[in-house]
N, C-alpha and C. Protein backbone atom coordinates (compact mmCIF):
# COMPACT_ATOMS: atom_id res chain seq x y z
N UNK A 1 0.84 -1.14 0.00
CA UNK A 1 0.00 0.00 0.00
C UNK A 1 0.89 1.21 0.00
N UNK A 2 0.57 1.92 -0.66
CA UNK A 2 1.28 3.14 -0.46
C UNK A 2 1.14 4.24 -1.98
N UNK A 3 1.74 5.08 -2.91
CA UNK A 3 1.52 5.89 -3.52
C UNK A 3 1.91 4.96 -4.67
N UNK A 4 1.30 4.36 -5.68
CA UNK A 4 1.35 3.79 -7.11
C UNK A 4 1.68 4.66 -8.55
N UNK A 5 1.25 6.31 -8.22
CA UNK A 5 0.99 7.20 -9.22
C UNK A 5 2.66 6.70 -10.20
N UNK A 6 2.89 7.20 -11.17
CA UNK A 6 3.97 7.62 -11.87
C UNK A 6 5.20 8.28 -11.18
N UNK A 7 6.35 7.24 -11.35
CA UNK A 7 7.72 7.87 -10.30
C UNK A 7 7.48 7.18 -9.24
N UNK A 8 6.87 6.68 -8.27
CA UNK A 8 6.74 6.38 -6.62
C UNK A 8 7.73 4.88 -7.23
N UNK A 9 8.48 3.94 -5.76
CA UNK A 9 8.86 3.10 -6.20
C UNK A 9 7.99 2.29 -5.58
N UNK A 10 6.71 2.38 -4.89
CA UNK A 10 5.93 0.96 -4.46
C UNK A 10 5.18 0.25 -5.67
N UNK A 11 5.13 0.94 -6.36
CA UNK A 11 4.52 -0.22 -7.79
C UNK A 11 5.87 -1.35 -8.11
N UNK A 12 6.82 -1.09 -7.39
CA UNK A 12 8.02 -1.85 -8.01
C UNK A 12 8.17 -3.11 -6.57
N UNK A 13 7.87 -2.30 -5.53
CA UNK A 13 7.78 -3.86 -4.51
C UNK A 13 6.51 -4.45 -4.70
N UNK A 14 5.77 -4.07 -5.03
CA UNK A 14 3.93 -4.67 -5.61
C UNK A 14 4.89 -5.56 -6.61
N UNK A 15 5.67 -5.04 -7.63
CA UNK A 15 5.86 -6.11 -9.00
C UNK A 15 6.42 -7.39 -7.92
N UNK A 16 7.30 -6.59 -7.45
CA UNK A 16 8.21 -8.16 -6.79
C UNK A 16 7.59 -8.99 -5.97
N UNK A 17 6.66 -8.44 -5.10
CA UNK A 17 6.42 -9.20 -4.37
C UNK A 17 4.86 -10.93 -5.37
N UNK A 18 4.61 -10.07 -6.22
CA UNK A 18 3.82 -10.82 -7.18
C UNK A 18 4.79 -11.77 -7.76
N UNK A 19 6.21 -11.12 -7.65
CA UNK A 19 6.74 -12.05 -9.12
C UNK A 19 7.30 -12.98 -8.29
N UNK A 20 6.93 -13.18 -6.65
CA UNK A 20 7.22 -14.37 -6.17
C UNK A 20 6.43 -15.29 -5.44
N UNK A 21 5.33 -14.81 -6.22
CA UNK A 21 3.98 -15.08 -6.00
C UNK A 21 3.18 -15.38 -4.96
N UNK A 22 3.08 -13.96 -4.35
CA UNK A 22 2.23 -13.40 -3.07
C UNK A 22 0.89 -12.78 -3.91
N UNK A 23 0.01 -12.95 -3.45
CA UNK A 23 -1.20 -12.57 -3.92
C UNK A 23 -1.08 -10.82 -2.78
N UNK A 24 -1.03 -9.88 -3.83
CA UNK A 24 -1.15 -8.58 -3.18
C UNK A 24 -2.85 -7.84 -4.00
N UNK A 25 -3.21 -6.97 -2.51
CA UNK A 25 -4.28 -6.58 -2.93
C UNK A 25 -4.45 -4.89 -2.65
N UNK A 26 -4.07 -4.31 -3.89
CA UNK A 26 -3.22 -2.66 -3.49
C UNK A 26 -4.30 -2.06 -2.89
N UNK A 27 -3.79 -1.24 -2.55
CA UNK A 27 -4.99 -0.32 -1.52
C UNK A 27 -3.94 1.55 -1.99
N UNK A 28 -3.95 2.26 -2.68
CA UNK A 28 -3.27 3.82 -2.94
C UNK A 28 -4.00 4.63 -2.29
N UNK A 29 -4.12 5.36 -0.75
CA UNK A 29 -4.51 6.37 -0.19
C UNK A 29 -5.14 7.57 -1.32
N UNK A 30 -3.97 7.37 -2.45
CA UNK A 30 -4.62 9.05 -3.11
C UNK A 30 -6.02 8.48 -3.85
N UNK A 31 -6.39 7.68 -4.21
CA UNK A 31 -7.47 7.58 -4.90
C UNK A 31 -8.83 7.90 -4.03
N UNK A 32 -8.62 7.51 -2.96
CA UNK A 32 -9.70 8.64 -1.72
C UNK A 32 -9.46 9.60 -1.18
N UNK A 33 -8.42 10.08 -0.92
CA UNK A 33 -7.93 11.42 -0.60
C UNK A 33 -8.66 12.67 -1.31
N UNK A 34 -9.15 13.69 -0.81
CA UNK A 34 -9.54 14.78 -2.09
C UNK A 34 -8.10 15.34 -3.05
N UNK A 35 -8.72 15.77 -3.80
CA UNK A 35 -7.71 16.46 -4.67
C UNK A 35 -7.10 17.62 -5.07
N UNK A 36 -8.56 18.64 -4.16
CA UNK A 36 -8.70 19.65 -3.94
C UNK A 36 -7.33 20.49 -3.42
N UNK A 37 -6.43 21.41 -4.26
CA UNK A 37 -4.89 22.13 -3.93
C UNK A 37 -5.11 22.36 -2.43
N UNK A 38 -5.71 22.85 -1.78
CA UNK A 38 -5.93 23.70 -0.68
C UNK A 38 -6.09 22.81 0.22
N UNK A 39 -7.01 21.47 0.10
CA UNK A 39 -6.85 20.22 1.23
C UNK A 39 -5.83 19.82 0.77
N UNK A 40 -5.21 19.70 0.00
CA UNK A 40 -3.69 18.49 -0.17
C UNK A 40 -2.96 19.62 0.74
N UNK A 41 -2.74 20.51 0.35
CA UNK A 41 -1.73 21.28 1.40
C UNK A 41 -1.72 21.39 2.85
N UNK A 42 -3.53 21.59 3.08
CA UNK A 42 -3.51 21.64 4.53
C UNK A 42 -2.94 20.00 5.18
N UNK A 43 -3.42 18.61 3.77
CA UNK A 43 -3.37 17.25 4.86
C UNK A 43 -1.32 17.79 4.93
N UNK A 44 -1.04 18.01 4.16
CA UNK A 44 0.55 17.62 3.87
C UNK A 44 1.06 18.46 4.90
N UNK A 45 0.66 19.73 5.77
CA UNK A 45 0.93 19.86 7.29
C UNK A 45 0.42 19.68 8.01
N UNK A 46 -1.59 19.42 8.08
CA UNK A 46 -1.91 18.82 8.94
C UNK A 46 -2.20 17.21 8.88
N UNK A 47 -1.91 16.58 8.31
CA UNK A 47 -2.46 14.87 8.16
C UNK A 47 -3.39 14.62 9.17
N UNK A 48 -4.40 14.98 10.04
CA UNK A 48 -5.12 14.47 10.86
C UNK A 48 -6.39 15.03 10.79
N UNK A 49 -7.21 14.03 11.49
CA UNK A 49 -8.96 14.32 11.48
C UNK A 49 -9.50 14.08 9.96
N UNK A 50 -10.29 15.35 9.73
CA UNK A 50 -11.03 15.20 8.28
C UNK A 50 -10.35 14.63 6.98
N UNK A 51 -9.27 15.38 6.89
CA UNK A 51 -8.29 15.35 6.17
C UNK A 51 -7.79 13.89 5.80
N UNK A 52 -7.45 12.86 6.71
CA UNK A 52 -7.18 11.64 6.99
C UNK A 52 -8.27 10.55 6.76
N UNK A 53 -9.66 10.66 7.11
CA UNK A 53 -10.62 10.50 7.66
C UNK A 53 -10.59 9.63 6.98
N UNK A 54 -10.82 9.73 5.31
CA UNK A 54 -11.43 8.97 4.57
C UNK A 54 -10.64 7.87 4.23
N UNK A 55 -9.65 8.06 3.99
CA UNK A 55 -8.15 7.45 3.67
C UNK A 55 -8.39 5.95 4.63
N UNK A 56 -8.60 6.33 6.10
CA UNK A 56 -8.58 5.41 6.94
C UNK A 56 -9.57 4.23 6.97
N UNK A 57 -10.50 4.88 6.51
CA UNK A 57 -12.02 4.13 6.65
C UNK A 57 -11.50 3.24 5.52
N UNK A 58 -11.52 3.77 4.11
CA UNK A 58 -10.95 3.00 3.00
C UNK A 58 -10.34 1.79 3.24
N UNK A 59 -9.14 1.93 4.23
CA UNK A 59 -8.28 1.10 4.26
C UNK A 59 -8.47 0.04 4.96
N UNK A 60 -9.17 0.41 6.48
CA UNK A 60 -10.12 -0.99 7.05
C UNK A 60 -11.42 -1.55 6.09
N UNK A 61 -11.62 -0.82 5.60
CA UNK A 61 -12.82 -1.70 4.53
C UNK A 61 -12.14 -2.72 3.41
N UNK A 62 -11.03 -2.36 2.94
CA UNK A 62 -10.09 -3.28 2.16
C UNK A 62 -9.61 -4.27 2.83
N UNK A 63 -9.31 -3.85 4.21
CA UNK A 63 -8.42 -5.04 5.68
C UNK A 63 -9.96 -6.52 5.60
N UNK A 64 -11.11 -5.66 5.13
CA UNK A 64 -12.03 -6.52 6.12
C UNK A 64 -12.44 -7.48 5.06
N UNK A 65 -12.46 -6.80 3.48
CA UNK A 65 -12.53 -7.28 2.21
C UNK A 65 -11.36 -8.76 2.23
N UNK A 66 -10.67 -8.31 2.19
CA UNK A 66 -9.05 -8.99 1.73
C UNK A 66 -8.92 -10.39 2.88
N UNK A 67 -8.77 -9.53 4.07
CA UNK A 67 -8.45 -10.31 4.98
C UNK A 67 -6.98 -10.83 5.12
N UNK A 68 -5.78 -9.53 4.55
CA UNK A 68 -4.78 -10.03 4.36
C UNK A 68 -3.47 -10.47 5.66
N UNK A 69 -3.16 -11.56 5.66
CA UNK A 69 -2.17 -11.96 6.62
C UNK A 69 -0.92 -10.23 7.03
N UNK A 70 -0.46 -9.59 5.79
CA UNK A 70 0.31 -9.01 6.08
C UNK A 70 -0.23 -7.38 5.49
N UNK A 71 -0.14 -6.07 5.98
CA UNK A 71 -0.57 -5.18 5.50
C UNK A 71 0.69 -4.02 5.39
N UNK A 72 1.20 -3.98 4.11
CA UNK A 72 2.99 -3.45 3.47
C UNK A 72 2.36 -2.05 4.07
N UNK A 73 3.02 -0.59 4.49
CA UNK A 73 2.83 0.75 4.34
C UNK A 73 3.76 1.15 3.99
N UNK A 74 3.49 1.83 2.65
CA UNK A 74 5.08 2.26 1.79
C UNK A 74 4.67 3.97 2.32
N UNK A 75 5.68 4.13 3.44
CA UNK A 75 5.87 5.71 3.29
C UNK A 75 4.04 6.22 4.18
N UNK A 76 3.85 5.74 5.48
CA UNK A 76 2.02 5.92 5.83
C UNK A 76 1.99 7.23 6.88
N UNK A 77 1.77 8.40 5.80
CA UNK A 77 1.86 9.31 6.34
C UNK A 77 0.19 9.75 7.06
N UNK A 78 -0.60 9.14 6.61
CA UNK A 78 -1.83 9.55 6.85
C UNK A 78 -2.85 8.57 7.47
N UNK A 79 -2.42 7.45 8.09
CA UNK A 79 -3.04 6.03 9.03
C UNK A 79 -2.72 6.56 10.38
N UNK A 80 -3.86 6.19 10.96
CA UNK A 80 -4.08 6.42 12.69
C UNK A 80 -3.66 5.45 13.23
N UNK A 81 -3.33 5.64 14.55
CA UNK A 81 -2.83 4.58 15.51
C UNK A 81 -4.14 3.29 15.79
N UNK A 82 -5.13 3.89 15.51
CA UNK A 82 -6.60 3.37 15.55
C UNK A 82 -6.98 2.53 14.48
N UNK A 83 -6.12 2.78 13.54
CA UNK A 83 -6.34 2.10 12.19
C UNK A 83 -5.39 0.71 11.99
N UNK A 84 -3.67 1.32 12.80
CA UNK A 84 -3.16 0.11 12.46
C UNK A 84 -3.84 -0.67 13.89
N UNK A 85 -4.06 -0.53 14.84
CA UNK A 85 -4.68 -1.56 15.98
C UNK A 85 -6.55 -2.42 15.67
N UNK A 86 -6.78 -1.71 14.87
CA UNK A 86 -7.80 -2.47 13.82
C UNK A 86 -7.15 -3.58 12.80
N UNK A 87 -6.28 -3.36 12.30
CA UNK A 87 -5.94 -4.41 11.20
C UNK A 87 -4.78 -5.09 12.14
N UNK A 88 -4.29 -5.45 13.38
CA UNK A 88 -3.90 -6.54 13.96
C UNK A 88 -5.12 -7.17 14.64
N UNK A 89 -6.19 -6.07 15.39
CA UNK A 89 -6.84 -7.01 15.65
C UNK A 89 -7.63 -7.71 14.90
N UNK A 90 -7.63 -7.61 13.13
CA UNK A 90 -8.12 -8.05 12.37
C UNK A 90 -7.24 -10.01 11.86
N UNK A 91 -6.23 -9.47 12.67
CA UNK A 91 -5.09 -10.50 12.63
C UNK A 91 -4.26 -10.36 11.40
N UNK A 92 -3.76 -9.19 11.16
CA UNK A 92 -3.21 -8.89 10.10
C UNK A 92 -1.80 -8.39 10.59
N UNK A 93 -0.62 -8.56 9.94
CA UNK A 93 0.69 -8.26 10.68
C UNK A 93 0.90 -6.46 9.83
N UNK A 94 1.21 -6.04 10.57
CA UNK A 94 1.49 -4.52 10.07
C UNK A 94 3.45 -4.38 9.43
N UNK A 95 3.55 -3.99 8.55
CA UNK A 95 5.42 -3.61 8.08
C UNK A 95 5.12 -1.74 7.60
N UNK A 96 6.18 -1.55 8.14
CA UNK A 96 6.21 0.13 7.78
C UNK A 96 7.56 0.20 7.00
N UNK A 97 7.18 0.47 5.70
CA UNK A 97 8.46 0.79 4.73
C UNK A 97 8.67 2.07 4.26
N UNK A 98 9.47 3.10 4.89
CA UNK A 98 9.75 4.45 4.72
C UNK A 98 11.02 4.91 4.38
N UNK A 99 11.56 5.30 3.31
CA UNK A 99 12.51 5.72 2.85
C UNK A 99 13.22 7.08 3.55
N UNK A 100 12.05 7.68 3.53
CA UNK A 100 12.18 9.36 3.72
C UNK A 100 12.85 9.03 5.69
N UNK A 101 13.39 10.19 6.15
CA UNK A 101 13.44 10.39 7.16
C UNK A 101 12.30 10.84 7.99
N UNK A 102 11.85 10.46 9.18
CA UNK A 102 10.54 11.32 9.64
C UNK A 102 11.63 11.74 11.12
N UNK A 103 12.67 11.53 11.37
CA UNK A 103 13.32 12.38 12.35
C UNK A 103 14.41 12.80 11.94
N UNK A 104 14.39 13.64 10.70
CA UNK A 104 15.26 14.08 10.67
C UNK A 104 15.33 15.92 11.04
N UNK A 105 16.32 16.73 10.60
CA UNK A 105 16.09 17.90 11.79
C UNK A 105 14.77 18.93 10.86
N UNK A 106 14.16 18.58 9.68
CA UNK A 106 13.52 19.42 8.88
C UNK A 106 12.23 19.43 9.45
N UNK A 107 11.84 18.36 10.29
CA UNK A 107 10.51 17.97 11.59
C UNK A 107 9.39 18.83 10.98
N UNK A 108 9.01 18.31 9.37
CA UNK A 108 7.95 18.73 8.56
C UNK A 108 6.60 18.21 9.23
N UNK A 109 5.48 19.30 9.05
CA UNK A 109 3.93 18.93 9.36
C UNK A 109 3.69 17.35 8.60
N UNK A 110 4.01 16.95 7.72
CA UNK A 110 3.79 16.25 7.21
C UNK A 110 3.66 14.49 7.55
N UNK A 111 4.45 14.63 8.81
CA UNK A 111 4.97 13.20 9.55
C UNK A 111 4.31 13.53 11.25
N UNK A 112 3.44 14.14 11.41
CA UNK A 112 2.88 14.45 12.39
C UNK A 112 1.69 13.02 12.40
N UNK A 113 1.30 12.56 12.08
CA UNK A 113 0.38 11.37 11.66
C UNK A 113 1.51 10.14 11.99
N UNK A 114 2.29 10.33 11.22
CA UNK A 114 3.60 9.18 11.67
C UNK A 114 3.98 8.86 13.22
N UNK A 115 3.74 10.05 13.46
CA UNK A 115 4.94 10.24 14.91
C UNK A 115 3.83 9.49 15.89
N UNK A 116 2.64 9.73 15.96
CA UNK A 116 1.59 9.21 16.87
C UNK A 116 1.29 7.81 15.99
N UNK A 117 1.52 7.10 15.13
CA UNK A 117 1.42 5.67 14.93
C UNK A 117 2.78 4.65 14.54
N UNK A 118 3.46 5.41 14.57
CA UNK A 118 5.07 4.37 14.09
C UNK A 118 5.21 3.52 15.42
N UNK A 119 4.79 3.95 16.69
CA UNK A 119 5.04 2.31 17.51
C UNK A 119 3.86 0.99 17.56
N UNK A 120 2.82 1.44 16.95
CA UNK A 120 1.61 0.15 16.41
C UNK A 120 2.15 -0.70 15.65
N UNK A 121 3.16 -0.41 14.77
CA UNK A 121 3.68 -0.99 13.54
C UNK A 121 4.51 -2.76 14.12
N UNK A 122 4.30 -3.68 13.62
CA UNK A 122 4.78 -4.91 13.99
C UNK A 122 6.13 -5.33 13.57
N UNK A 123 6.65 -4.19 12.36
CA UNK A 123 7.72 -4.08 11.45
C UNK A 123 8.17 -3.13 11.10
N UNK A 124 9.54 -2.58 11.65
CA UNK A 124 9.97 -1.08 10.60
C UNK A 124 11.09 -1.89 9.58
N UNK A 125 11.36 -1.12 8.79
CA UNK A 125 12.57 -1.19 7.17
C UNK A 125 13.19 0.26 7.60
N UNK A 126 14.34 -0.36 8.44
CA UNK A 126 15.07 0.59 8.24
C UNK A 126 16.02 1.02 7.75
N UNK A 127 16.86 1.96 6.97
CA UNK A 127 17.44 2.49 5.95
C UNK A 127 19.34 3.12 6.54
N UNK A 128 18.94 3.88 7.92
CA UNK A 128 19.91 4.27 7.98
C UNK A 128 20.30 3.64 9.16
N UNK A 129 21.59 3.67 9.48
CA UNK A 129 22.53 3.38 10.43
C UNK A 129 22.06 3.94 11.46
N UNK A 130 22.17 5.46 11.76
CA UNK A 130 21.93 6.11 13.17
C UNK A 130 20.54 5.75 13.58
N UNK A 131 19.22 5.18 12.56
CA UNK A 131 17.85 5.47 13.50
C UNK A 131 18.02 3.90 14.16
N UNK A 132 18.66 2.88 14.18
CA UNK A 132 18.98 1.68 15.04
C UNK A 132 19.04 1.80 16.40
N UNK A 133 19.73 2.86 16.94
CA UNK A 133 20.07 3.38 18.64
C UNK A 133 18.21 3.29 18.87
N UNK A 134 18.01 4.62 18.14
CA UNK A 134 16.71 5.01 18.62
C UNK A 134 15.15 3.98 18.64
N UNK A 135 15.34 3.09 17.37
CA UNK A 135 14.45 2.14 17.62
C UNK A 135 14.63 1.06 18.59
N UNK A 136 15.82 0.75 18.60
CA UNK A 136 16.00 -0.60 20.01
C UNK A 136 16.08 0.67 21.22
N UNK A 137 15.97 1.79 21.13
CA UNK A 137 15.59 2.31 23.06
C UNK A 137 14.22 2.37 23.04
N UNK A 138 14.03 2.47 21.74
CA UNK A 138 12.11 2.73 21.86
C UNK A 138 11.73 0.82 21.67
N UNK A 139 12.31 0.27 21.59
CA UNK A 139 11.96 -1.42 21.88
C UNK A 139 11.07 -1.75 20.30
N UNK A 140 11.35 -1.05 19.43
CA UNK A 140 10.48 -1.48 18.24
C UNK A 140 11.06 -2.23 17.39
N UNK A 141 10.40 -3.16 16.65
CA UNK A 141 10.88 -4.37 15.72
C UNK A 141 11.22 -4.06 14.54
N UNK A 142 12.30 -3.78 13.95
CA UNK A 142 12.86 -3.60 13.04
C UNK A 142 13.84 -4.36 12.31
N UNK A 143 13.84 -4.17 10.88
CA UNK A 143 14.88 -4.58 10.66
C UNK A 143 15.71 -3.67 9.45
N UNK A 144 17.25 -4.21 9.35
CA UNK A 144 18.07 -3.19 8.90
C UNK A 144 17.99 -3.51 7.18
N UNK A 145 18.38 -2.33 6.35
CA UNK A 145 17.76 -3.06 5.16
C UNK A 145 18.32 -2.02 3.80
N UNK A 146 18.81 -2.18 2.98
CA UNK A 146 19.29 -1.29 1.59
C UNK A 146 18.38 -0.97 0.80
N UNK A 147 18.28 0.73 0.19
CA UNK A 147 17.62 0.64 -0.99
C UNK A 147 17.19 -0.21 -1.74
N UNK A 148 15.65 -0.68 -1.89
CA UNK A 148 15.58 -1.52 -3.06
C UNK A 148 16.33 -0.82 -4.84
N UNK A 149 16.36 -2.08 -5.65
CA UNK A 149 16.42 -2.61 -6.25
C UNK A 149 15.56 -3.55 -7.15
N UNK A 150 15.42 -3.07 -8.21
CA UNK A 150 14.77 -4.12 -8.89
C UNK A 150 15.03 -3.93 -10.28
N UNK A 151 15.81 -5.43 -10.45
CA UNK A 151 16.52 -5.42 -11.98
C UNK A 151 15.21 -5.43 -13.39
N UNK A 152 14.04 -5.92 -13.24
CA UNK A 152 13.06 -5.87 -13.94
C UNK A 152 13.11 -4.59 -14.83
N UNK A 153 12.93 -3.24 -13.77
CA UNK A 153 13.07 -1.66 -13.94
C UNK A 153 14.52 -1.22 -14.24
N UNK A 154 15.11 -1.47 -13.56
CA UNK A 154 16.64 -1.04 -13.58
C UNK A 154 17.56 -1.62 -13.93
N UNK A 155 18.13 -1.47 -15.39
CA UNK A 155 18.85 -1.89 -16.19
C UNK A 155 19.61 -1.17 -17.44
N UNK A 156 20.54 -1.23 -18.03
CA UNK A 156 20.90 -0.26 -18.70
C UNK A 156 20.38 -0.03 -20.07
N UNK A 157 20.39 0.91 -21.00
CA UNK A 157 19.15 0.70 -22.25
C UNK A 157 19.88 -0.65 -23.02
N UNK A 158 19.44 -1.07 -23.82
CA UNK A 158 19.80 -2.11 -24.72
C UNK A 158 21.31 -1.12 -25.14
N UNK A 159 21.87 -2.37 -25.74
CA UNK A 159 22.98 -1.23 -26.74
C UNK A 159 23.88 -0.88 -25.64
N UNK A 160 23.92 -0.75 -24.29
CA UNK A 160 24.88 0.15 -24.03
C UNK A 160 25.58 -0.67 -22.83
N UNK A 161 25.29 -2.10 -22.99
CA UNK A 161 26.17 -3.07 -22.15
C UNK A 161 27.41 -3.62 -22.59
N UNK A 162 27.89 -2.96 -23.65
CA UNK A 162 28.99 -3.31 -24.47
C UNK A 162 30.01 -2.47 -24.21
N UNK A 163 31.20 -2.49 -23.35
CA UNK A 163 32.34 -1.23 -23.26
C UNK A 163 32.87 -0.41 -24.70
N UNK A 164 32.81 0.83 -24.86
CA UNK A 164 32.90 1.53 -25.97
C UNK A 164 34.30 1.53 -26.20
């Protein structure tokens, strides 16, 4: 789950995780989200309440549809703490896959939604070296992990694997 549009890389762990044949059942926040300039701006510093609202409901109605063992969040800037404790007690395992920093010193409106649900999570992917201290003092389950990759997408054009 997470942003599918053009450019995002979760359409590329969706490919992989299919191409090893996991039955995934996408769920993209923006397709319920409004679209409206003026709410995208306010969710993107405020992410909470109205703004969120719908996003959430969406996503337990898919949890209840699906019934999936594991529920991916690529980057879940806009899920309540209320939402991921619904889809475990749905018996669903929660993974939080975030590239971006949410502590880093730029402490954007944007990860304000994060900060009140990143310890519900049953799984972090974590990226850098230094946030390791801080998740084993905060006792959360993580694990350590590299930029994906995926040779499917990423490869050089035809023609140009030959040294010139």
């Amino acid at each position: 789950m997470g942003d599918l549009g053009f450019g995002g890389t979760s359409g590329y762990r969706r490919a992989a995780l299919e191409r090893i044949g996991q039955e995934v059942a996408v769920f993209d926040p923006a397709t319920v989200l409004s679209h409206s300039r003026l709410l995208t701006k306010l969710r993107f510093r405020y992410p909470v309440g109205p703004l969120v609202a719908r996003a959430n409901r969406a996503l337990l109605q898919r949890v209840r549809e699906y019934r999936p063992d594991v529920v991916w969040f690529d980057k879940p800037l806009v899920f309540t703490p209320e939402s991921l404790q619904a889809i475990k007690a749905a018996g669903a395992l929660t993974v939080c896959y975030n590239q971006d920093n949410p502590f880093g010193p730029r402490n954007d409106g944007c990860w304000m939604q994060f900060y009140r649900a990143h310890r519900f999570f049953d799984m972090h992917c974590l990226f850098r070296t230094v946030d390791i201290p801080r998740y084993t003092e905060w006792r959360l389950p993580f694990i350590k992990i590299q930029l994906s990759y995926d040779p499917a997408a990423h490869f050089p054009p035809a023609g140009r694997l030959e040294r010139q």
